[in-house]
N, C-alpha and C. Protein backbone atom coordinates (compact mmCIF):
# COMPACT_ATOMS: atom_id res chain seq x y z
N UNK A 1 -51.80 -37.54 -67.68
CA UNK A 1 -53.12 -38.11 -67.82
C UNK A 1 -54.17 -37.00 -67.72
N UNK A 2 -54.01 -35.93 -66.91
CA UNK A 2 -54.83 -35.04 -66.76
C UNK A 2 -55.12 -34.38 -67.68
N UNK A 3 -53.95 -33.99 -68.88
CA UNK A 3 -54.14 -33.24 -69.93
C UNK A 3 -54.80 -34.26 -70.93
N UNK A 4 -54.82 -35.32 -71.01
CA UNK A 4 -55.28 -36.04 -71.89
C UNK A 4 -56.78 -36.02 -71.46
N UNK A 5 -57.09 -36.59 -70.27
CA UNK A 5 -58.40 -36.34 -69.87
C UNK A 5 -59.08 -35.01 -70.31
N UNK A 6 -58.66 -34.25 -70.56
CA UNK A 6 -59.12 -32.13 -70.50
C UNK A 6 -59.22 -32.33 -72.15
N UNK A 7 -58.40 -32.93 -73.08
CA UNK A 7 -58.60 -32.90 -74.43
C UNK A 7 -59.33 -33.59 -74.61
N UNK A 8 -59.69 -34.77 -74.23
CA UNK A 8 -61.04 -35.74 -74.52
C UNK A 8 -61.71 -35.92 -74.07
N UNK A 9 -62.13 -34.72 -72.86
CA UNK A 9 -63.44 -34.95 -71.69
C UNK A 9 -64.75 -35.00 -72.41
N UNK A 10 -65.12 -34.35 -73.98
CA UNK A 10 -65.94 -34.61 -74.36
C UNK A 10 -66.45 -36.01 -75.04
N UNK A 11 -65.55 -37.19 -75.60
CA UNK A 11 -65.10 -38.10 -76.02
C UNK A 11 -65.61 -39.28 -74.93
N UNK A 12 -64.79 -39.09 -73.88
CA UNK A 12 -64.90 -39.65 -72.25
C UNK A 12 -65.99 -39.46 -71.99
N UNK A 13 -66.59 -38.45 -71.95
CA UNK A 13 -67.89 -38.25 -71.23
C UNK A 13 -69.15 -39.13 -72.35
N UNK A 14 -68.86 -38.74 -73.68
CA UNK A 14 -69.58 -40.01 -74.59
C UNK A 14 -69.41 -41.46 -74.20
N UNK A 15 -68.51 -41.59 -74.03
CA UNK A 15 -67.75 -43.22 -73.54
C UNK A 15 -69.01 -43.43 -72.59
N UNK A 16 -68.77 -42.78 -71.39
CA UNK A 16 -69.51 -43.01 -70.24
C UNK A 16 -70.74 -42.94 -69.81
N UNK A 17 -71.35 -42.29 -70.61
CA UNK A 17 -72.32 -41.82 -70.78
C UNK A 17 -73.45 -42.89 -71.21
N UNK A 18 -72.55 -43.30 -72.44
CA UNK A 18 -73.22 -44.56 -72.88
C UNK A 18 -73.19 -45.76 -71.67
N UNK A 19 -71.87 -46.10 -72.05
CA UNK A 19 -71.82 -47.69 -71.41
C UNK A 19 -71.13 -47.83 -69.84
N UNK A 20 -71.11 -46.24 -69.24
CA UNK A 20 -70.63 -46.68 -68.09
C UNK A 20 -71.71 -46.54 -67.21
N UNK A 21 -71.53 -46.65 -66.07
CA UNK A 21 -72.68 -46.57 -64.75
C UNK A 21 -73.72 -45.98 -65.04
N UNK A 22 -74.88 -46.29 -64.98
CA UNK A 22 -75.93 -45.36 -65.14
C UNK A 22 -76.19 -45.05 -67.14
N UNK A 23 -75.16 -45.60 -67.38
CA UNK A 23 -75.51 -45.63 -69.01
C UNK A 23 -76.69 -46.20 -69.45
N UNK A 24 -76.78 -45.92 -70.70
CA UNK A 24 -77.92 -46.80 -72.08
C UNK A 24 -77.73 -47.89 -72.35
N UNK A 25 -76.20 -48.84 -71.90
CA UNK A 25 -75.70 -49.72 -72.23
C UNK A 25 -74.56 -49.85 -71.14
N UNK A 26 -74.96 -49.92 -70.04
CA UNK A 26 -74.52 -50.11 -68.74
C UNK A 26 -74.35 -51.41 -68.05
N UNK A 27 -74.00 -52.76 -68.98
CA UNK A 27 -74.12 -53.78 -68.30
C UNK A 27 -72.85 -53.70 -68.13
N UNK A 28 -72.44 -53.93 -66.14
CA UNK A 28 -71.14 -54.36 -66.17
C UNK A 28 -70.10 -55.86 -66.53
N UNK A 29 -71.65 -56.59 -66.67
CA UNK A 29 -70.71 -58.05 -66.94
C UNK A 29 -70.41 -58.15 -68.31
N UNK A 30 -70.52 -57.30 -69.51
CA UNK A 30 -70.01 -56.72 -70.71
C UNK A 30 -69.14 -56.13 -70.85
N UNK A 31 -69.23 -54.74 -70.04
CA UNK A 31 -68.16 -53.85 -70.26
C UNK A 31 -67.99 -53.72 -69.16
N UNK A 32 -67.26 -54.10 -68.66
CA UNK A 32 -66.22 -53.91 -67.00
C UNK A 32 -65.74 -52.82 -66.92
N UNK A 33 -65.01 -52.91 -67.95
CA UNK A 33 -64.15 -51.66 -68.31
C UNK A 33 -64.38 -50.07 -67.96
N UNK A 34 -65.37 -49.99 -68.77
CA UNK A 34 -66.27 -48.54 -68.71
C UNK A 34 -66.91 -48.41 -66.95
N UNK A 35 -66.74 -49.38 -66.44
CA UNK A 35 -67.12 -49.41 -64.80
C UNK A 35 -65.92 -48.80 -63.63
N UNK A 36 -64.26 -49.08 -64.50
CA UNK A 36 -63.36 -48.94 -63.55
C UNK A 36 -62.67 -47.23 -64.31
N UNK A 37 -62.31 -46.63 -63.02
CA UNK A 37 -61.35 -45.27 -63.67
C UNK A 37 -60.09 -45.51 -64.32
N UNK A 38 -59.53 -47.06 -63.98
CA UNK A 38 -58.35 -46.78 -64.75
C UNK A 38 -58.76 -46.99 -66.56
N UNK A 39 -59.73 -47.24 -66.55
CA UNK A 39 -60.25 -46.91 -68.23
C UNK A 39 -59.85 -45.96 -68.83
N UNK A 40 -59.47 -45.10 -68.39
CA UNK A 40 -58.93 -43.43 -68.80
C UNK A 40 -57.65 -43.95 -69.42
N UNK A 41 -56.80 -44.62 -68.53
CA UNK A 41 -56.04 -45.00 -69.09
C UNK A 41 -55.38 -45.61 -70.31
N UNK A 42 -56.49 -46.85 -70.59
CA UNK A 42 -56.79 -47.67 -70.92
C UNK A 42 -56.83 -47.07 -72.67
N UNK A 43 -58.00 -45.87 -72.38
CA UNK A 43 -57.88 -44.67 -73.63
C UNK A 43 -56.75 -44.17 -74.20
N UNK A 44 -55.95 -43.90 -73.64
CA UNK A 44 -55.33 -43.02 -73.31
C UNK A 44 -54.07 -43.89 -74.28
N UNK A 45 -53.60 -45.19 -73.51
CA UNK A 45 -53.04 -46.20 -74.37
C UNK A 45 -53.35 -46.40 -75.83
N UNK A 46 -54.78 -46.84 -75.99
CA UNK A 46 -55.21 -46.82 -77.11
C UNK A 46 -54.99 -45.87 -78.86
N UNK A 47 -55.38 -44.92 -77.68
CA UNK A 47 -55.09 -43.98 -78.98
C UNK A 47 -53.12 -43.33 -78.94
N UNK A 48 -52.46 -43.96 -78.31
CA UNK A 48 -50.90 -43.76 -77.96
C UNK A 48 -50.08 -44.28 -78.53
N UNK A 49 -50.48 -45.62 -78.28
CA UNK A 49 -49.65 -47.13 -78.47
C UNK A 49 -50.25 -48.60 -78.16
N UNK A 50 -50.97 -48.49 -79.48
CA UNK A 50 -52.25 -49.60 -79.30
C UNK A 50 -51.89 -50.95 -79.68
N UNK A 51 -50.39 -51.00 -80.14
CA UNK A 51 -50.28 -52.67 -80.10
C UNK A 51 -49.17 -52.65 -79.17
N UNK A 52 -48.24 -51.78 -78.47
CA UNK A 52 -47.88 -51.87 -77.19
C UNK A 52 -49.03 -52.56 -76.10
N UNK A 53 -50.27 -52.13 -76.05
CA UNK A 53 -51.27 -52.21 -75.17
C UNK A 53 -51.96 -53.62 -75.46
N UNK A 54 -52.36 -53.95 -76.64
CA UNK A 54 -52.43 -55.24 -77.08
C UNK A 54 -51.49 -56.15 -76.89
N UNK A 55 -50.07 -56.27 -76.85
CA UNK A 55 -49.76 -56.79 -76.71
C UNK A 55 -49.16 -56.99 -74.71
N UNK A 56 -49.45 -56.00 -74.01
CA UNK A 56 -49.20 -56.24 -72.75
C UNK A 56 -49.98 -57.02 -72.15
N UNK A 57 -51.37 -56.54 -72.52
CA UNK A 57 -52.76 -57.17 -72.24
C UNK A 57 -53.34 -58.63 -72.38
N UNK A 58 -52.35 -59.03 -73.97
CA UNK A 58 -52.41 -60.41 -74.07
C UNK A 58 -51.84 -61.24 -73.02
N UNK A 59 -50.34 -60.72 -72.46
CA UNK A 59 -49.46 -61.75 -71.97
C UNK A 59 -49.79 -60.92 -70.35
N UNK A 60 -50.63 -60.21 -70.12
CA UNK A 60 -50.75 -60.22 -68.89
C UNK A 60 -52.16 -60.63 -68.19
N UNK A 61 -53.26 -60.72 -69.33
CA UNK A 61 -54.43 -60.33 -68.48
C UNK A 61 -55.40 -61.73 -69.62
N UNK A 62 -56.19 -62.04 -69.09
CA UNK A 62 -56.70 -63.49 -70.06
C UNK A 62 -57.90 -63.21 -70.21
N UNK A 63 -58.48 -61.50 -71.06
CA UNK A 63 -59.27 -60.78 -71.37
C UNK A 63 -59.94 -60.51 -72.45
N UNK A 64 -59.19 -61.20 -73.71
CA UNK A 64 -59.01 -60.40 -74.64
C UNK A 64 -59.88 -60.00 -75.01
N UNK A 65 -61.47 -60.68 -75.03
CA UNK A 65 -62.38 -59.93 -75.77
C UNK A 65 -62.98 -58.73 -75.29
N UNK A 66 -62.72 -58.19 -73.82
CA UNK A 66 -62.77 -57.28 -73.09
C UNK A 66 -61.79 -55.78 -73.47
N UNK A 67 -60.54 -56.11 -73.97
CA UNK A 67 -59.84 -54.96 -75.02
C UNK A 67 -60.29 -54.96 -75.96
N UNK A 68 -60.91 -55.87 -77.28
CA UNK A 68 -61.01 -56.03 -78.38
C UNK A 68 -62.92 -55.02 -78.25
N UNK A 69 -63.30 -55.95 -77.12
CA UNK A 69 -65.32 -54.87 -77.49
C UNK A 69 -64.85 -53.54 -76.66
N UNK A 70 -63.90 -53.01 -75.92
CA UNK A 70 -63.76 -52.06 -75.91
C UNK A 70 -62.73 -50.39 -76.25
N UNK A 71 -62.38 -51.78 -77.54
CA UNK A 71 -61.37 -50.92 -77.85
C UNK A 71 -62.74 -50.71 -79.17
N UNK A 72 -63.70 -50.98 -79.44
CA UNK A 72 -64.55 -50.70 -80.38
C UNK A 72 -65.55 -49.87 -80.00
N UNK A 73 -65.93 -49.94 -78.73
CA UNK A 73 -66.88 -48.52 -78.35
C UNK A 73 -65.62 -47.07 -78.81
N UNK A 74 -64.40 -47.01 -78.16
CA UNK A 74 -63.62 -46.36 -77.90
C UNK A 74 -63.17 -45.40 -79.20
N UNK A 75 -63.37 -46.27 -80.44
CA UNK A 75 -63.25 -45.91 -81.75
C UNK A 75 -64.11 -46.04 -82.10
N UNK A 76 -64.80 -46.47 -82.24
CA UNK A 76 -65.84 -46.71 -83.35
C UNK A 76 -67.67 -46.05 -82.46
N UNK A 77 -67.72 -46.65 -81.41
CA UNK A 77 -68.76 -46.79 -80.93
C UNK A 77 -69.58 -45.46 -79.95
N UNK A 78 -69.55 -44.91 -80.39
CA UNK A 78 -69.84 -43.08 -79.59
C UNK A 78 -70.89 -42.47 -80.80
């Protein structure tokens, strides 16, 4: 995780920058996500094994539009 973090700290730091704490777009009852560290992760999945992650997320967590708007900052939204 660390090396992944060090290749996309500039990426991450866009992420956060924007929509996490103290962001331009800092609401946490939107993006939760961008509020917790295991988000790194979360990245990290994404760009790895993104319907592995979609599909864990479905049958574990009753979120979805919470992966789906932030799997769109994550790609798209920087």
């Amino acid at each position: 995780m660390e090396a992944y973090a060090e290749a996309n700290r500039e990426r991450l730091g866009q992420l956060y920058g924007k929509y996490g704490p103290g962001g331009e777009f800092a609401d946490e009852s939107l993006w939760y996500l961008t509020h917790q560290p295991a988000s790194i992760v979360v990245c990290e999945r994404l760009d790895t094994v993104p319907m592995w992650l979609t599909s864990v997320w479905d049958n574990e967590i009753d979120a979805e539009t919470v992966l789906e708007r932030f799997t769109q900052f994550w790609r798209f939204g920087l």
